[in-house]
Protein backbone atom coordinates (compact mmCIF):
# COMPACT_ATOMS: atom_id res chain seq x y z
CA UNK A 1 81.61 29.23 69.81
CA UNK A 2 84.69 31.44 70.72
CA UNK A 3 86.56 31.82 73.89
CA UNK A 4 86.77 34.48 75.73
CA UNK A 5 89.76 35.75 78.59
CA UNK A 6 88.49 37.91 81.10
CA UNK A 7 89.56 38.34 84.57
CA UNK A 8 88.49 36.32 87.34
CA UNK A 9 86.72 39.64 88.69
CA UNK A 10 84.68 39.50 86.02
CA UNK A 11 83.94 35.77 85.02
CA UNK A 12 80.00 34.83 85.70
CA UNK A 13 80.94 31.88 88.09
CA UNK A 14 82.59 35.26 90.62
CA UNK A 15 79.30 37.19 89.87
CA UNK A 16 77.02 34.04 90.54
CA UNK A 17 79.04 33.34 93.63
CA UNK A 18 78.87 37.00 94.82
CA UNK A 19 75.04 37.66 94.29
CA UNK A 20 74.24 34.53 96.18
CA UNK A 21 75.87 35.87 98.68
CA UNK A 22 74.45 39.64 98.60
CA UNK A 23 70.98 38.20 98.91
CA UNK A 24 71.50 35.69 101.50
CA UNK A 25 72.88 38.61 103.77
CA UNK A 26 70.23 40.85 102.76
CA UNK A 27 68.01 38.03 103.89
CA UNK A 28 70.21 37.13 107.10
CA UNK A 29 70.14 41.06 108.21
CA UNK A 30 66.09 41.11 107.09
CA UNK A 31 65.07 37.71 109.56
CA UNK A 32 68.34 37.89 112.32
CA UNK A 33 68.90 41.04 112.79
CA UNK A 34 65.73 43.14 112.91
CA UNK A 35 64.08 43.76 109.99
CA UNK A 36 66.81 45.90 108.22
CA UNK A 37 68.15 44.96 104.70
CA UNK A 38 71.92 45.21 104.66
CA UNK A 39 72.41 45.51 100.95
CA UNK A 40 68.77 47.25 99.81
CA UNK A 41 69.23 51.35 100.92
CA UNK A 42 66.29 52.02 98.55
CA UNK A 43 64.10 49.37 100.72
CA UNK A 44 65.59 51.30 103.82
CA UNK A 45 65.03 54.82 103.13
CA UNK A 46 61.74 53.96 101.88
CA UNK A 47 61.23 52.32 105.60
CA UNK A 48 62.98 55.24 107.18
CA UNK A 49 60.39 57.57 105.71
CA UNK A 50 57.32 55.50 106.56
CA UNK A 51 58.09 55.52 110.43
CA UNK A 52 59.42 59.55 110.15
CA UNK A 53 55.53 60.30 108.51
CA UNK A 54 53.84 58.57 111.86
CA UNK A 55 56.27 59.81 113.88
CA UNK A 56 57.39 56.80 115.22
CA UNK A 57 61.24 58.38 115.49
CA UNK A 58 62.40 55.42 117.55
CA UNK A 59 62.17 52.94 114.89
CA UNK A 60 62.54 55.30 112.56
CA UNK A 61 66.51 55.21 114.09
CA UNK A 62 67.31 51.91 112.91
CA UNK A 63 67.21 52.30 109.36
CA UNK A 64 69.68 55.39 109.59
CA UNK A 65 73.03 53.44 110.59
CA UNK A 66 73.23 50.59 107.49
CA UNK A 67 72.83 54.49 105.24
CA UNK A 68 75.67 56.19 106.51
CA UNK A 69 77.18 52.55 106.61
CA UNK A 70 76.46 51.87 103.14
CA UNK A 71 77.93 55.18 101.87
CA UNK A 72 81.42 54.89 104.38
CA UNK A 73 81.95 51.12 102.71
CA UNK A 74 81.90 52.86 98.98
CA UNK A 75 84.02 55.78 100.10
CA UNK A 76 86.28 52.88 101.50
CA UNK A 77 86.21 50.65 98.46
CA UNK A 78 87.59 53.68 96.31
CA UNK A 79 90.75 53.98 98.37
CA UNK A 80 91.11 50.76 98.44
CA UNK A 81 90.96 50.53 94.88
CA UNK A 82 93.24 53.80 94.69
CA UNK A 83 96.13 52.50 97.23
CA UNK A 84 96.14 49.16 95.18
CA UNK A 85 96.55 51.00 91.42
CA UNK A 86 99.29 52.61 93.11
CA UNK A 87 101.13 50.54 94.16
CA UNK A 88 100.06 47.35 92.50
CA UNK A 89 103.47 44.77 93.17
CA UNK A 90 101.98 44.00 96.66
CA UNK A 91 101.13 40.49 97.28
CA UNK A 92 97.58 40.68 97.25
CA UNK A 93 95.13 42.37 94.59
CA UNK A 94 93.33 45.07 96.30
CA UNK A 95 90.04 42.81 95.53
CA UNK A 96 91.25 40.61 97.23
CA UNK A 97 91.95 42.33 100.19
CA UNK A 98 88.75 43.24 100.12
CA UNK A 99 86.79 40.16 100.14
CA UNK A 100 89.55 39.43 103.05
CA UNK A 101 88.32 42.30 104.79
CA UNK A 102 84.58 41.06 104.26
CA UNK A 103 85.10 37.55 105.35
CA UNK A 104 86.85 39.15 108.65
CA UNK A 105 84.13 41.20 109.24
CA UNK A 106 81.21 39.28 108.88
CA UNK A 107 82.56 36.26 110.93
CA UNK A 108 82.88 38.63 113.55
CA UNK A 109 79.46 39.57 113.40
CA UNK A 110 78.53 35.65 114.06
CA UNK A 111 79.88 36.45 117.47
CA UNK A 112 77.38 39.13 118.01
CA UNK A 113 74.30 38.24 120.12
CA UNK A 114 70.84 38.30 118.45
CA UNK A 115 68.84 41.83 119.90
CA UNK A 116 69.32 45.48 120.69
CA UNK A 117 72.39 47.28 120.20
CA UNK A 118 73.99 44.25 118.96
CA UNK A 119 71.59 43.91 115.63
CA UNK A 120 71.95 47.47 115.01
CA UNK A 121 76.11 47.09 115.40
CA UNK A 122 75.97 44.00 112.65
CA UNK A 123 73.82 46.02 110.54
CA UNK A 124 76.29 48.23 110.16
CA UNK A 125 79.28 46.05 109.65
CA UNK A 126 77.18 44.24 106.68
CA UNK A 127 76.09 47.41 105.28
CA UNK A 128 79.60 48.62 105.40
CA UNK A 129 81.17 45.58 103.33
CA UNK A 130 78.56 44.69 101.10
CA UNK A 131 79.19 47.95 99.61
CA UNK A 132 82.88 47.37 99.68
CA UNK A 133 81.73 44.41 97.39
CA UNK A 134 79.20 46.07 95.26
CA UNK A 135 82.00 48.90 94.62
CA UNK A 136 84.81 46.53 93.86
CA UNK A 137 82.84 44.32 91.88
CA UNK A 138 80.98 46.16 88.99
CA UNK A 139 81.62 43.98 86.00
CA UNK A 140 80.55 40.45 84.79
CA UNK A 141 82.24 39.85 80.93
CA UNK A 142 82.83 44.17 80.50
CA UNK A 143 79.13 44.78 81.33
CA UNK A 144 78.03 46.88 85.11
CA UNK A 145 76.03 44.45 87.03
CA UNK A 146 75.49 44.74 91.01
CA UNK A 147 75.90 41.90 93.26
CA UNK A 148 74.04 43.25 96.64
CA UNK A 149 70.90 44.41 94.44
CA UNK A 150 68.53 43.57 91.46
CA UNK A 151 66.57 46.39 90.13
CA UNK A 152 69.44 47.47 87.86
CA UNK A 153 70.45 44.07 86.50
CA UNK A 154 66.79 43.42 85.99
CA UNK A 155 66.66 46.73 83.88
CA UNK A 156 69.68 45.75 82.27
CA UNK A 157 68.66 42.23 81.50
CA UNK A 158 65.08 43.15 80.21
CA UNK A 159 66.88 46.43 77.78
CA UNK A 160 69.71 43.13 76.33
CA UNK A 161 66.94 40.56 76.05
CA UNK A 162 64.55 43.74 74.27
CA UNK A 163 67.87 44.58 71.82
CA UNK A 164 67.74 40.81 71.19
CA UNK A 165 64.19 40.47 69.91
CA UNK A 166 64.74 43.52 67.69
CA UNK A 167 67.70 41.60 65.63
CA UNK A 168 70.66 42.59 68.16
CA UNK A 169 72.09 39.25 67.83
CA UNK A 170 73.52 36.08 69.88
CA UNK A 171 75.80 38.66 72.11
CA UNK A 172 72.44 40.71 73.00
CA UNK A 173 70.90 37.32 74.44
CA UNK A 174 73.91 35.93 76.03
CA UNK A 175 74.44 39.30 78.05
CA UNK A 176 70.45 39.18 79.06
CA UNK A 177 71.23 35.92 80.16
CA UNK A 178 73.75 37.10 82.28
CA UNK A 179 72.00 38.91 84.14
CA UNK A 180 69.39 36.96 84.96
CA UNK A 181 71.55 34.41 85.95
CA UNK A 182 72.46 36.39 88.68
CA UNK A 183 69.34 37.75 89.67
CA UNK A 184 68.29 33.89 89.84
CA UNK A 185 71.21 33.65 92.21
CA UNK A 186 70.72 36.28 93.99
CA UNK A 187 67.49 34.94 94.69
CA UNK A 188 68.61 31.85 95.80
CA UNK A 189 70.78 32.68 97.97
CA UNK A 190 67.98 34.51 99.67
CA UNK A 191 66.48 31.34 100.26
CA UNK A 192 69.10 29.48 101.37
CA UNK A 193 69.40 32.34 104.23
CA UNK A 194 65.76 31.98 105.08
CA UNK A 195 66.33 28.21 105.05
CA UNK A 196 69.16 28.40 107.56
CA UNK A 197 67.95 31.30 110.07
CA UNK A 198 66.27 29.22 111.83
CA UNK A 199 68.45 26.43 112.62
CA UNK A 200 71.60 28.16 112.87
CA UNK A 201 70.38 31.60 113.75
CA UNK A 202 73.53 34.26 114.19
CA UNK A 203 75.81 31.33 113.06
CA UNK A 204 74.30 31.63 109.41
CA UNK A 205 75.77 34.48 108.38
CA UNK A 206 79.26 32.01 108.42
CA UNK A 207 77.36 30.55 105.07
CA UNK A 208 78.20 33.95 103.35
CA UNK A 209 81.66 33.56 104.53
CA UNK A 210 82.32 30.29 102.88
CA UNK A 211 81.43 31.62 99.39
CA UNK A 212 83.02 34.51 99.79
CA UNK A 213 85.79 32.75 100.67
CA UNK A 214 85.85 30.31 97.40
CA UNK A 215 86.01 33.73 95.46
CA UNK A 216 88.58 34.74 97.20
CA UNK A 217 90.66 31.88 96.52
CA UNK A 218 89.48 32.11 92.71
CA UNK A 219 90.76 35.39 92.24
CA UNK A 220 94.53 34.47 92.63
CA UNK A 221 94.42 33.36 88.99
CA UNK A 222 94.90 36.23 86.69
CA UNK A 223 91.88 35.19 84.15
CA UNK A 224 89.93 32.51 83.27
CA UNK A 225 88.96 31.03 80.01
CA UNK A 226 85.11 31.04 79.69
CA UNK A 227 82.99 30.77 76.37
CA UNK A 228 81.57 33.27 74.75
């Protein structure tokens, strides 16, 4: 089988790594902090209109921050991304400065007590960098995957794994796989949050910060070698 060289950003061990990670703090935001996915805006809105059509505006509220949070995080991804292309001899990769900006802000939000205005204020904050990471991460081996939500690799996955059945060929299959390697992560990482809530509580969330952390130290190698 050949090798490959892609960039760290997009090697499956980052993706793995980074899904785990978007579903345990989907899960951590879901049991900790109120009932509110950080990551899922679909699951939100659909919430948001369920309370608006029994007019139940007060919980109705809730859902309306980790939006607007969601959509700041991707405008702030973009310059991110922007400042680093231009001027790209600074010390860090703009990814990484990311994932640095993540860690920070999530282990802050360990600090925050559980209830009221403080679950609505970390809802936020994790809405608000898990879209910095599902903007600066989009690729896993030159093919757009997410890392904070499932329905598109799933689509993805199924259309590779369909292309493979109809004679696409060993690259059609090894993408599918892919994907549903990370959906498997993603998965399990949702556990492992559910797992922990209870014993650690607010202090769980400092789980996510030690993976992100081992991708951040990953990505100051240029590329990896993986196979094919």
């Amino acid at each position: 089988m050949n090798e490959q060289r892609v960039q760290t950003s997009e090697a499956l061990r980052v993706g793995l790594v980074l899904a785990a990670a978007g579903g345990y703090l989907d899960a951590y935001t879901y049991l900790c902090r109120g009932g509110v996915f950080a990551n899922a805006e679909t699951g939100n809105m659909v919430l948001l209109g369920a309370k608006l059509a029994v007019g139940d505006w007060a919980a109705a509220v809730k859902y309306l921050p980790p939006i607007l949070a969601f959509f700041l995080g991707v405008l702030a991804a973009e310059a991110i991304r922007r400042r680093g292309k231009a001027a790209p001899a600074q010390k860090l990769h703009w990814r990484q400065r990311v994932l640095a900006l993540e860690i920070g802000v999530l282990a802050a939000a360990a600090f925050a007590p559980l209830g009221g205005g403080w679950d609505m204020a970390v809802n936020w904050a994790v809405s608000f960098v898990c879209a910095l990471q599902v903007e600066s991460f989009r690729r896993v081996h030159g093919k757009a995957y997410a890392t904070t939500m499932c329905t598109g690799n799933l689509r993805s996955g199924a259309e590779l794994l369909f292309q493979y059945l109809c004679g696409g060929g060993q690259e059609s299959l090894r993408h599918a796989a892919r994907y549903f390697w990370v959906i498997l992560a993603f998965i399990a990482g949702a556990a492992a949050s559910a797992a922990l809530a209870g014993a650690l509580g607010r202090w769980s969330v400092l789980v996510a910060c030690a993976a992100l952390a081992v991708v951040l130290a990953a990505l100051g190698r240029a590329e990896v070698t993986t196979r094919g």
